[in-house]
PDB file of N, CA and C in Angstrom:
ATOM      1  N   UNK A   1      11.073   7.582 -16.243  1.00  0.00           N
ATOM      2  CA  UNK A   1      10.775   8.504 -15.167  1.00  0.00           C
ATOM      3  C   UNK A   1      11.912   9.515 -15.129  1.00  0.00           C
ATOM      4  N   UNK A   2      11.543  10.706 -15.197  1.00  0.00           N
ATOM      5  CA  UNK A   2      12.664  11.905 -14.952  1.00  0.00           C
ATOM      6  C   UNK A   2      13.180  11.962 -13.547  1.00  0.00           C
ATOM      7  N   UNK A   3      14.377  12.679 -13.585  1.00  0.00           N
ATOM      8  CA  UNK A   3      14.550  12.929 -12.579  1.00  0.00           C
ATOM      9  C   UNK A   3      13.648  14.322 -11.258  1.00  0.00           C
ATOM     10  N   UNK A   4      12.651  15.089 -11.686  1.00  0.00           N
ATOM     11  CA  UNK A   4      12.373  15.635 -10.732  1.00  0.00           C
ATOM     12  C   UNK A   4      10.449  14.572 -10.621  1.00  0.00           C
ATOM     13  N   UNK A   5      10.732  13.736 -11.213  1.00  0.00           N
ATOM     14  CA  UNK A   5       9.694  12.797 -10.442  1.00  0.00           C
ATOM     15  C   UNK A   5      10.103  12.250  -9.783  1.00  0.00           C
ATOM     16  N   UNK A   6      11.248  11.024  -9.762  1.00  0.00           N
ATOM     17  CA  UNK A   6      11.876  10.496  -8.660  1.00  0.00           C
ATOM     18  C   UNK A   6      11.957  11.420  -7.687  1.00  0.00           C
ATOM     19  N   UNK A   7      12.294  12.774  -7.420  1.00  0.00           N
ATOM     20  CA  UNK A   7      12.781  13.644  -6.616  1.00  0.00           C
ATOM     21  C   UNK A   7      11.123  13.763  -5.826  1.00  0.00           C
ATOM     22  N   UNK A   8      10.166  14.291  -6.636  1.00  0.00           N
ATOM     23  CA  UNK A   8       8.874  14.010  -5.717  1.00  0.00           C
ATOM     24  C   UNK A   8       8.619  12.823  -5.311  1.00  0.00           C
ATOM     25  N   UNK A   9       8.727  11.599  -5.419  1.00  0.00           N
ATOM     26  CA  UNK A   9       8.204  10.628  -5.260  1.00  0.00           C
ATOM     27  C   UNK A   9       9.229  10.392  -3.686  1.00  0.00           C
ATOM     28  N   UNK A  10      10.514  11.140  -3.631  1.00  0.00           N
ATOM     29  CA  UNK A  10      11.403  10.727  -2.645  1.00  0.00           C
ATOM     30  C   UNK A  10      11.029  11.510  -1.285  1.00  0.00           C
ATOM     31  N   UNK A  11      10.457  12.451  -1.627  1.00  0.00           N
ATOM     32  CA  UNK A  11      10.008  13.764  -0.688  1.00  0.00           C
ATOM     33  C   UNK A  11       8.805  13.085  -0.219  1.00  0.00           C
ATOM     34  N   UNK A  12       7.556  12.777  -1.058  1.00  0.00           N
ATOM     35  CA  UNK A  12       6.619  12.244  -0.770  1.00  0.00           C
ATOM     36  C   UNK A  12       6.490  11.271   0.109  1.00  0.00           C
ATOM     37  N   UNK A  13       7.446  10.182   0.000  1.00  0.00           N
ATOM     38  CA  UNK A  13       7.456   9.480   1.068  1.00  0.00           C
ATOM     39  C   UNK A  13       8.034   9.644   2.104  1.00  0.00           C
ATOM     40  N   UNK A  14       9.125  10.570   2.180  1.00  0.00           N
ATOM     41  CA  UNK A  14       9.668  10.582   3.528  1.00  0.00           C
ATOM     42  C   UNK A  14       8.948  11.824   3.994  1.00  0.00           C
ATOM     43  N   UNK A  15       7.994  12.426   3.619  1.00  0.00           N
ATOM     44  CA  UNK A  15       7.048  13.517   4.559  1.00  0.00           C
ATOM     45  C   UNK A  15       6.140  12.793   5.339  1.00  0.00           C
ATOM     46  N   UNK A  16       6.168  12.837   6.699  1.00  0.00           N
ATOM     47  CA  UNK A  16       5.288  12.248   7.470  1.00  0.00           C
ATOM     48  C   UNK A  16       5.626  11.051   7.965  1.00  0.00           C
ATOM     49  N   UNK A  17       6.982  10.311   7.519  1.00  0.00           N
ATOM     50  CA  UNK A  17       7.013   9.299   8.151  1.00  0.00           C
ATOM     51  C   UNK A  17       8.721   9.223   8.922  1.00  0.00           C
ATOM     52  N   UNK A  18       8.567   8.923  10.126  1.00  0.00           N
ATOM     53  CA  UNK A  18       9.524   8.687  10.734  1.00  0.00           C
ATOM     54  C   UNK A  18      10.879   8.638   9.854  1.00  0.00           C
ATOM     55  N   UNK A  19      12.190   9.007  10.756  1.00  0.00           N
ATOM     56  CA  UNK A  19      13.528   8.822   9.838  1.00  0.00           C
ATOM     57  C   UNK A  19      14.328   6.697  10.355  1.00  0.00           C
ATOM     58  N   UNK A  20      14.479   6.517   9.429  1.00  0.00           N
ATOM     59  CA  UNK A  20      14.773   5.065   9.726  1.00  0.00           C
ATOM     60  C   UNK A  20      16.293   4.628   9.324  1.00  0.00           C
ATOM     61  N   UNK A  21      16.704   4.249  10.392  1.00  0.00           N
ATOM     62  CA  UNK A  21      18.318   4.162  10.028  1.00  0.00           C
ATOM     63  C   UNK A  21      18.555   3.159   9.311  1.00  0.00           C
ATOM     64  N   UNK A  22      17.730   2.456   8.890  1.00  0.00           N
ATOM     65  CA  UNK A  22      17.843   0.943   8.033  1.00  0.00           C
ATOM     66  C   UNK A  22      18.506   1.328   6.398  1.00  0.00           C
ATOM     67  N   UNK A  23      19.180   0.951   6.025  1.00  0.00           N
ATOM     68  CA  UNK A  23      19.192   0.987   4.681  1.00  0.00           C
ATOM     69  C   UNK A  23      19.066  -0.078   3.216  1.00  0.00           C
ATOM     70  N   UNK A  24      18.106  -0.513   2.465  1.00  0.00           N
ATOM     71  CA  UNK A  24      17.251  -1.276   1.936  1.00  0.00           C
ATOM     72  C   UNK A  24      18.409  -1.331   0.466  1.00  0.00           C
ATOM     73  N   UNK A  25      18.913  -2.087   0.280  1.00  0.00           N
ATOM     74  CA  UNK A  25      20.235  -2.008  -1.086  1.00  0.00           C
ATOM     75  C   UNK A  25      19.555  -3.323  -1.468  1.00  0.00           C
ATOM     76  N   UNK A  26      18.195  -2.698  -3.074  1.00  0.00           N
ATOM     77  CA  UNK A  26      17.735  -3.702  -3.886  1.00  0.00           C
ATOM     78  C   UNK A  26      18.644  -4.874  -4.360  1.00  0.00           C
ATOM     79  N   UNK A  27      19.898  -4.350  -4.895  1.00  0.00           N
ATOM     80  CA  UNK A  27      20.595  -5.111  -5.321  1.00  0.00           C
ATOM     81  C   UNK A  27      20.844  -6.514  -4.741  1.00  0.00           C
ATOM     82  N   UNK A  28      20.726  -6.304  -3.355  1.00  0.00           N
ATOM     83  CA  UNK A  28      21.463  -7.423  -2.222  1.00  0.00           C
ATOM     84  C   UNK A  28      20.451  -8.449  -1.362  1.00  0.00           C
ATOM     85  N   UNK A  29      19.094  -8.523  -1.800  1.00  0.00           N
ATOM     86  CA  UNK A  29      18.455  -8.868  -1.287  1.00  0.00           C
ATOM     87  C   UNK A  29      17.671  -9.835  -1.899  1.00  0.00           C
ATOM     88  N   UNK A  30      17.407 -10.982  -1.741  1.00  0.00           N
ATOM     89  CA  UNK A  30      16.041 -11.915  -1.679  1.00  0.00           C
ATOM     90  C   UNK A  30      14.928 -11.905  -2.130  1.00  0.00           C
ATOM     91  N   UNK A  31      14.183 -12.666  -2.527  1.00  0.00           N
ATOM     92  CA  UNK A  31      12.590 -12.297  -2.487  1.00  0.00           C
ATOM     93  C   UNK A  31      11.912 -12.530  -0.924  1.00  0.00           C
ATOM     94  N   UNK A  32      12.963 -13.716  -0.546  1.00  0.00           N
ATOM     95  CA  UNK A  32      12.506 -13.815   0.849  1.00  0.00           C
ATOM     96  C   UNK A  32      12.847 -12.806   1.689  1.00  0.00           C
ATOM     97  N   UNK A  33      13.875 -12.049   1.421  1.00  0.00           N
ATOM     98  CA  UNK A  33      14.105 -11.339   2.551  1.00  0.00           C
ATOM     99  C   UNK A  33      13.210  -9.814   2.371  1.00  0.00           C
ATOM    100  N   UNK A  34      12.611  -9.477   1.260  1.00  0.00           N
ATOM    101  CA  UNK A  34      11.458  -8.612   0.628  1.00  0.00           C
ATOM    102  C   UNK A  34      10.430  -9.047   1.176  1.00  0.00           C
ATOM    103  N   UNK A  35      10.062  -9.903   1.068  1.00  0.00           N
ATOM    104  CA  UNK A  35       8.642 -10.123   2.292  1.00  0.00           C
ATOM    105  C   UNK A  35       9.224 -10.417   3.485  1.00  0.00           C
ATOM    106  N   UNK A  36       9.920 -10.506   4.064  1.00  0.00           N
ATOM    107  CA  UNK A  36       9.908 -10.404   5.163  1.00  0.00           C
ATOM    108  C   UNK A  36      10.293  -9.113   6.239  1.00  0.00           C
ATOM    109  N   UNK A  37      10.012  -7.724   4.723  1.00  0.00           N
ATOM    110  CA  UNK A  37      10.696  -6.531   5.330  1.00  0.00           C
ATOM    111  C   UNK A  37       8.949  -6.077   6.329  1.00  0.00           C
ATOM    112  N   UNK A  38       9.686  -4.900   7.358  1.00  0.00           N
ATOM    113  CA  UNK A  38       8.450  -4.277   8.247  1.00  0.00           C
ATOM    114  C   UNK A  38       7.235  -3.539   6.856  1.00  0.00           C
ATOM    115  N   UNK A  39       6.064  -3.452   7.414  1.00  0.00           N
ATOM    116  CA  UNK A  39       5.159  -3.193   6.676  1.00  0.00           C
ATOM    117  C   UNK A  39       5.312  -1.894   6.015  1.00  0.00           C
ATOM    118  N   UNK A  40       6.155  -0.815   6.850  1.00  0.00           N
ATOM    119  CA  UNK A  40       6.523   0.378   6.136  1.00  0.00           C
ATOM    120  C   UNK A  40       7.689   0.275   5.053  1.00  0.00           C
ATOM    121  N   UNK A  41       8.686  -0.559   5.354  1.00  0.00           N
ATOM    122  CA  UNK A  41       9.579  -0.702   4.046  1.00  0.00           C
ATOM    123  C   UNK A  41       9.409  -1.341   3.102  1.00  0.00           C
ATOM    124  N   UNK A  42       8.053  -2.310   3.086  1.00  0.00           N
ATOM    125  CA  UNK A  42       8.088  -3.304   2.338  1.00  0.00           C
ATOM    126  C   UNK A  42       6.667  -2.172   1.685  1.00  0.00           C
ATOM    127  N   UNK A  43       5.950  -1.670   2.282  1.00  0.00           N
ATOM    128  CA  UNK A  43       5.354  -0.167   1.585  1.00  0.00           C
ATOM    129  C   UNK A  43       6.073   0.854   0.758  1.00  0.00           C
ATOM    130  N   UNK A  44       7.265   1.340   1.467  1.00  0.00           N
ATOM    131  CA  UNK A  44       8.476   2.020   0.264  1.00  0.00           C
ATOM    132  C   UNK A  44       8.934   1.556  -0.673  1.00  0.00           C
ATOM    133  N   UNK A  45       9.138   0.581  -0.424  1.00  0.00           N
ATOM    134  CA  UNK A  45       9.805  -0.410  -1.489  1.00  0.00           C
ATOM    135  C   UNK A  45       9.195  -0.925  -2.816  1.00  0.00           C
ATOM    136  N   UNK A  46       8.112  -0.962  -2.037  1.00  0.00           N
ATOM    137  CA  UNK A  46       6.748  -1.349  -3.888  1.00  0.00           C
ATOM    138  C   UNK A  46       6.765   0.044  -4.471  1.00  0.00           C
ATOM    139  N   UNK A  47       5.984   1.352  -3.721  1.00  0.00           N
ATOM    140  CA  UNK A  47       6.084   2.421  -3.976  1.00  0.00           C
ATOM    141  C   UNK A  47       6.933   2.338  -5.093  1.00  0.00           C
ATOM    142  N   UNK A  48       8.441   2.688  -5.021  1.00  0.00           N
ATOM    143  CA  UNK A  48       9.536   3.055  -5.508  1.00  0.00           C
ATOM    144  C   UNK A  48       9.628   2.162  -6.622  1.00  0.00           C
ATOM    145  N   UNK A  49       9.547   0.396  -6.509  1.00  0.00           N
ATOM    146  CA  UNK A  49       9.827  -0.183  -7.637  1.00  0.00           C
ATOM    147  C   UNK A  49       8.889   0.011  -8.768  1.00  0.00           C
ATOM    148  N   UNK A  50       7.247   0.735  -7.895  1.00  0.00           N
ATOM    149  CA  UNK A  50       6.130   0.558  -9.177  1.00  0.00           C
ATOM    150  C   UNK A  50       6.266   1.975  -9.789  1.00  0.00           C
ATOM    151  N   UNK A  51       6.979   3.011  -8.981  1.00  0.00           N
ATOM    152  CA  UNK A  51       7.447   4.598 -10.052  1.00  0.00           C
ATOM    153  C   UNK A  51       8.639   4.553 -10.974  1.00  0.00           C
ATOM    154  N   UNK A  52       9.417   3.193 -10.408  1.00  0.00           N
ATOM    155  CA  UNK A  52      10.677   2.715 -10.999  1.00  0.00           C
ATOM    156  C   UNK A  52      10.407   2.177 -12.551  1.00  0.00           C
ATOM    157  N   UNK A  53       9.788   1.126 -12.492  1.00  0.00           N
ATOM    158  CA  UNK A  53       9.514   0.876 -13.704  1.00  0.00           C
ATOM    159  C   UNK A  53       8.617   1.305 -15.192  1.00  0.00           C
ATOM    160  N   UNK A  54       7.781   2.474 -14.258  1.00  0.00           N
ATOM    161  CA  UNK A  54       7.202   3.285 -15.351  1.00  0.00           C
ATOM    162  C   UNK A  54       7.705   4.028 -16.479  1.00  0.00           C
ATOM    163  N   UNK A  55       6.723   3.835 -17.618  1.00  0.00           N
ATOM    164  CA  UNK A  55       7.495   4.759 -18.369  1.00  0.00           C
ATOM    165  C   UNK A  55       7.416   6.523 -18.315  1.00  0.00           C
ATOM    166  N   UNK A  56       8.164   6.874 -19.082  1.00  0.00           N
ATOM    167  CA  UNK A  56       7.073   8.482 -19.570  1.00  0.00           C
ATOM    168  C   UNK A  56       6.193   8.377 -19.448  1.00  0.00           C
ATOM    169  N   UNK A  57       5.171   7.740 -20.591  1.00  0.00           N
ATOM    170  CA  UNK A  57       3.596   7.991 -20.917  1.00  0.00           C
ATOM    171  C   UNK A  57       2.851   7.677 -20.060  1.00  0.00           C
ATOM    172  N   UNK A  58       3.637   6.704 -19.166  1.00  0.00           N
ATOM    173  CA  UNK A  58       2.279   6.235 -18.201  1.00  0.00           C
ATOM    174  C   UNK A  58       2.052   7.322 -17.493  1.00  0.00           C
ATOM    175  N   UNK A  59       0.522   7.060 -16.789  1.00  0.00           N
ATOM    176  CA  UNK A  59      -0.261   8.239 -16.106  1.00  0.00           C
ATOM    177  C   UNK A  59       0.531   8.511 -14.457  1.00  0.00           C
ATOM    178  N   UNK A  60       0.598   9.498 -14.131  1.00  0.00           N
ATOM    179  CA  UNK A  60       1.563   9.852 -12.666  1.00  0.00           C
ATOM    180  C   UNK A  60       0.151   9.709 -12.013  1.00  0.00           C
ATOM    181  N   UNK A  61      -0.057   7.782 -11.947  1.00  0.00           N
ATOM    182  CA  UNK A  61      -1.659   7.998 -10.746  1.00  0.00           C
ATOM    183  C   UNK A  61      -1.074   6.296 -10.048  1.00  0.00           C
ATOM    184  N   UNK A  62      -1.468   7.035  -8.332  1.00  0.00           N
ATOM    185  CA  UNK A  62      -1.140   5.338  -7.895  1.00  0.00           C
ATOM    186  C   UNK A  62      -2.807   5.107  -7.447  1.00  0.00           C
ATOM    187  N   UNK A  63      -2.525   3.958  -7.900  1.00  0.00           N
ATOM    188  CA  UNK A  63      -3.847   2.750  -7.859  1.00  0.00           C
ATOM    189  C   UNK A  63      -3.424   2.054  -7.669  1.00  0.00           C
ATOM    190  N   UNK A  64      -3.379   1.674  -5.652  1.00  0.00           N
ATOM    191  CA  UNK A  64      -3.047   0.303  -5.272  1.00  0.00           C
ATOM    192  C   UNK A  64      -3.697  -0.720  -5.847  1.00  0.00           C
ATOM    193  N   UNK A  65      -4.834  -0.776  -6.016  1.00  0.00           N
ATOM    194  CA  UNK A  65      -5.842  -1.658  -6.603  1.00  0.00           C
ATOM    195  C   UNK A  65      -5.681  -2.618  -8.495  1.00  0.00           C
ATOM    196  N   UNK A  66      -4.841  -1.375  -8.640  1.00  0.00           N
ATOM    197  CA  UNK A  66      -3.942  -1.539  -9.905  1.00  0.00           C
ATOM    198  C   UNK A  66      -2.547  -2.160  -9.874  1.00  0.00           C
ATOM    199  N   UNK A  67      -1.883  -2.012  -9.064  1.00  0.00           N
ATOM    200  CA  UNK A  67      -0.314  -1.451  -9.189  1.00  0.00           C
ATOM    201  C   UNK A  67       0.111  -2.748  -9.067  1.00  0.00           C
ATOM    202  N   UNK A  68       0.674  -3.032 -10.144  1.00  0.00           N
ATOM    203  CA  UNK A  68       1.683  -4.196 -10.131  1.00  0.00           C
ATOM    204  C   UNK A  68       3.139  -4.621  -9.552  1.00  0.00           C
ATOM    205  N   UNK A  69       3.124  -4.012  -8.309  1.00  0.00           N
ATOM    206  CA  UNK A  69       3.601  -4.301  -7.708  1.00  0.00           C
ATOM    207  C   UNK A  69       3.176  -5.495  -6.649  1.00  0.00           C
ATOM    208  N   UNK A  70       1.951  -5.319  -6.156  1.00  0.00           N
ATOM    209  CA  UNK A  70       1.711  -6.776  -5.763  1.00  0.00           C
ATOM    210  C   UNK A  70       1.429  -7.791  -6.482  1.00  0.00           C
ATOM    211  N   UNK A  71       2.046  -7.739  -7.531  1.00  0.00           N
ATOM    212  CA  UNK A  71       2.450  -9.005  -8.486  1.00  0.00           C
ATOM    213  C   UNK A  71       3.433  -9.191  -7.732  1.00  0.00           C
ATOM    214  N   UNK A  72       4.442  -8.135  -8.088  1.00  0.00           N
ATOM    215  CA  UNK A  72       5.715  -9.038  -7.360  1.00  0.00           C
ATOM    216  C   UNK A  72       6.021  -9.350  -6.152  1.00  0.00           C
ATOM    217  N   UNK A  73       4.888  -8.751  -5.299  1.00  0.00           N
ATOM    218  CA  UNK A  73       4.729  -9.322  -3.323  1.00  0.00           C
ATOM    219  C   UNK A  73       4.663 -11.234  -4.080  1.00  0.00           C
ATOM    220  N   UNK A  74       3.352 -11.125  -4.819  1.00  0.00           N
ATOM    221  CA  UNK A  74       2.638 -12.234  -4.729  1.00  0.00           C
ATOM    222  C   UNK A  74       4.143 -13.571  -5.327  1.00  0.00           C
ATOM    223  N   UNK A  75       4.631 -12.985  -6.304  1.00  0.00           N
ATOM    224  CA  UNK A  75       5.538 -13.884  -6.973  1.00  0.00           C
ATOM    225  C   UNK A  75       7.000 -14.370  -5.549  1.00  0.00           C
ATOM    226  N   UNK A  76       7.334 -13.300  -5.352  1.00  0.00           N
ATOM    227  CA  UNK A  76       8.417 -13.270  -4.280  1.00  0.00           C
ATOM    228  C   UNK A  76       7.936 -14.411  -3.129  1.00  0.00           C
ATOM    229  N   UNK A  77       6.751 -14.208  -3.312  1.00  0.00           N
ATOM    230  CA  UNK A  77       6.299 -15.369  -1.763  1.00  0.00           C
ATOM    231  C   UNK A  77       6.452 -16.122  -2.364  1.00  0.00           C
ATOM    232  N   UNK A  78       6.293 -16.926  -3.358  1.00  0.00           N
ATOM    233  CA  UNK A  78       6.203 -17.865  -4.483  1.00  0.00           C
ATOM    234  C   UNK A  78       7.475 -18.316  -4.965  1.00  0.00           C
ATOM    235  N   UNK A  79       8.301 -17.495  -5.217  1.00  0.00           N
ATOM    236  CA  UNK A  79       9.595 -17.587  -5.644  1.00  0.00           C
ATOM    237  C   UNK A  79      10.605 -17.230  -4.173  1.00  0.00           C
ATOM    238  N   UNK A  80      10.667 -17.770  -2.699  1.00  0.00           N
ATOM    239  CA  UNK A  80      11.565 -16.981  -2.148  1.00  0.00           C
ATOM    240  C   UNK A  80      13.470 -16.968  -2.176  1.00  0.00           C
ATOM    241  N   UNK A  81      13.573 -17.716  -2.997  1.00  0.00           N
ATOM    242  CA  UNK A  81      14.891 -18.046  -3.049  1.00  0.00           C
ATOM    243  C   UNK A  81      15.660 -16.774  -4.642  1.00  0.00           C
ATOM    244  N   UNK A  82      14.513 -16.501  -5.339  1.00  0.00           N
ATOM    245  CA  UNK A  82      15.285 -15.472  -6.696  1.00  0.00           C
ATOM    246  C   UNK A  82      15.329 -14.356  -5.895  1.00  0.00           C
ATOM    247  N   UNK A  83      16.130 -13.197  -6.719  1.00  0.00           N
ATOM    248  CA  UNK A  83      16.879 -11.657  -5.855  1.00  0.00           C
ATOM    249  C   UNK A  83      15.320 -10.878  -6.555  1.00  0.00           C
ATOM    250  N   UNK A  84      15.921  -9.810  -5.931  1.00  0.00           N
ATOM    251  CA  UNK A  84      14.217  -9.131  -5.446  1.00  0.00           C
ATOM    252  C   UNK A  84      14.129  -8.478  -7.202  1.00  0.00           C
ATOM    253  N   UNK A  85      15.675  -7.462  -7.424  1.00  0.00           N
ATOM    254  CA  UNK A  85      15.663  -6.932  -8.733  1.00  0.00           C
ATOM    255  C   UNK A  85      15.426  -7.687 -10.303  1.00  0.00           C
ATOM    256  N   UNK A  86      15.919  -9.563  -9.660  1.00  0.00           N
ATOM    257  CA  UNK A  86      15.395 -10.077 -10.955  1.00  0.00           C
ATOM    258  C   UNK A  86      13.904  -9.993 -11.191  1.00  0.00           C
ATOM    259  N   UNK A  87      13.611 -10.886 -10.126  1.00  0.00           N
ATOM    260  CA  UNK A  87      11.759 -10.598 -10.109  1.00  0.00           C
ATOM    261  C   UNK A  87      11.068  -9.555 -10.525  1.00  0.00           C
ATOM    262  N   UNK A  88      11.538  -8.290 -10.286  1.00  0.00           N
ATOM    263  CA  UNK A  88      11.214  -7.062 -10.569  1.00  0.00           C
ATOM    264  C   UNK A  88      11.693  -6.522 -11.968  1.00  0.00           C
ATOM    265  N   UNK A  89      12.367  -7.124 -12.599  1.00  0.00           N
ATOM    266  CA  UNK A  89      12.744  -7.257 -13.982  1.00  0.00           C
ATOM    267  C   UNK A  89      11.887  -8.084 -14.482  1.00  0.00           C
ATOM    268  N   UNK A  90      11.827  -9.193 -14.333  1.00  0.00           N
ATOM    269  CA  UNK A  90      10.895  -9.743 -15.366  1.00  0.00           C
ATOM    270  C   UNK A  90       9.560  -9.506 -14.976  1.00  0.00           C
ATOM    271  N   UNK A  91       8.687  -8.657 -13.881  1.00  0.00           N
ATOM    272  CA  UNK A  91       7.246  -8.722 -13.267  1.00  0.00           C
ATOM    273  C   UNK A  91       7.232  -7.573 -14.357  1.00  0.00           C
ATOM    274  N   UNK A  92       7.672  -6.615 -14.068  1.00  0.00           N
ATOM    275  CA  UNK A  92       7.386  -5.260 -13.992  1.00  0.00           C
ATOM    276  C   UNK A  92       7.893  -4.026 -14.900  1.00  0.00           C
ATOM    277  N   UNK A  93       9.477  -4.832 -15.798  1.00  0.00           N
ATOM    278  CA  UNK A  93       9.584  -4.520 -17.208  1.00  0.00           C
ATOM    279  C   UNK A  93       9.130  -4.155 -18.093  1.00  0.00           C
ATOM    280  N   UNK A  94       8.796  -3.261 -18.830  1.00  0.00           N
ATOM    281  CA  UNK A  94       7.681  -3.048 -20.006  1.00  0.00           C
ATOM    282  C   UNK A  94       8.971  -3.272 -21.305  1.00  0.00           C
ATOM    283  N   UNK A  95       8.528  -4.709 -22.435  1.00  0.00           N
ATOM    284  CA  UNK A  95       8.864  -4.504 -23.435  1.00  0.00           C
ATOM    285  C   UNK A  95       8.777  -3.684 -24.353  1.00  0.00           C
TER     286      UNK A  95
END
């Protein structure tokens, strides 16, 4: 992912939605404590990890219905004791 996609993808979400003083540091967190974020961060948060792990080629299209990111909702409930970025390394990695 380039950088002026991240840059839309950052705009995109914060248009329209409230400013939130919380600050979400992947690094430091849980799987448990990932599901147990509010429905809007735990919404940013897939967002971001499923534009995160894309490559180039893939298509710039979200399909919740697709998006493997609720793999890693589903695994994290499953797994709540691993960190959110391992899970998200091995879910969502493309070899």
């Amino acid at each position: 992912m380039n950088i002026a996609q991240v840059a839309l993808l950052a705009v995109a979400l914060s248009v329209g939605s409230p400013v939130s003083a919380s600050v979400i540091n992947l690094r430091e967190i849980s799987c448990k404590d990932f599901v147990a974020m509010s429905k809007d961060d735990l919404t940013y948060t897939l967002a971001f990890l499923d534009g995160y792990y894309r490559t180039e080629d893939d298509p710039l299209i979200v399909d919740q219905d697709k998006s493997r990111a609720k793999d890693l909702a589903e695994y994290c409930i499953a797994n709540p004791a691993e960190d959110l970025i391992g899970a998200a390394d091995k879910l969502l990695r493309k070899q």
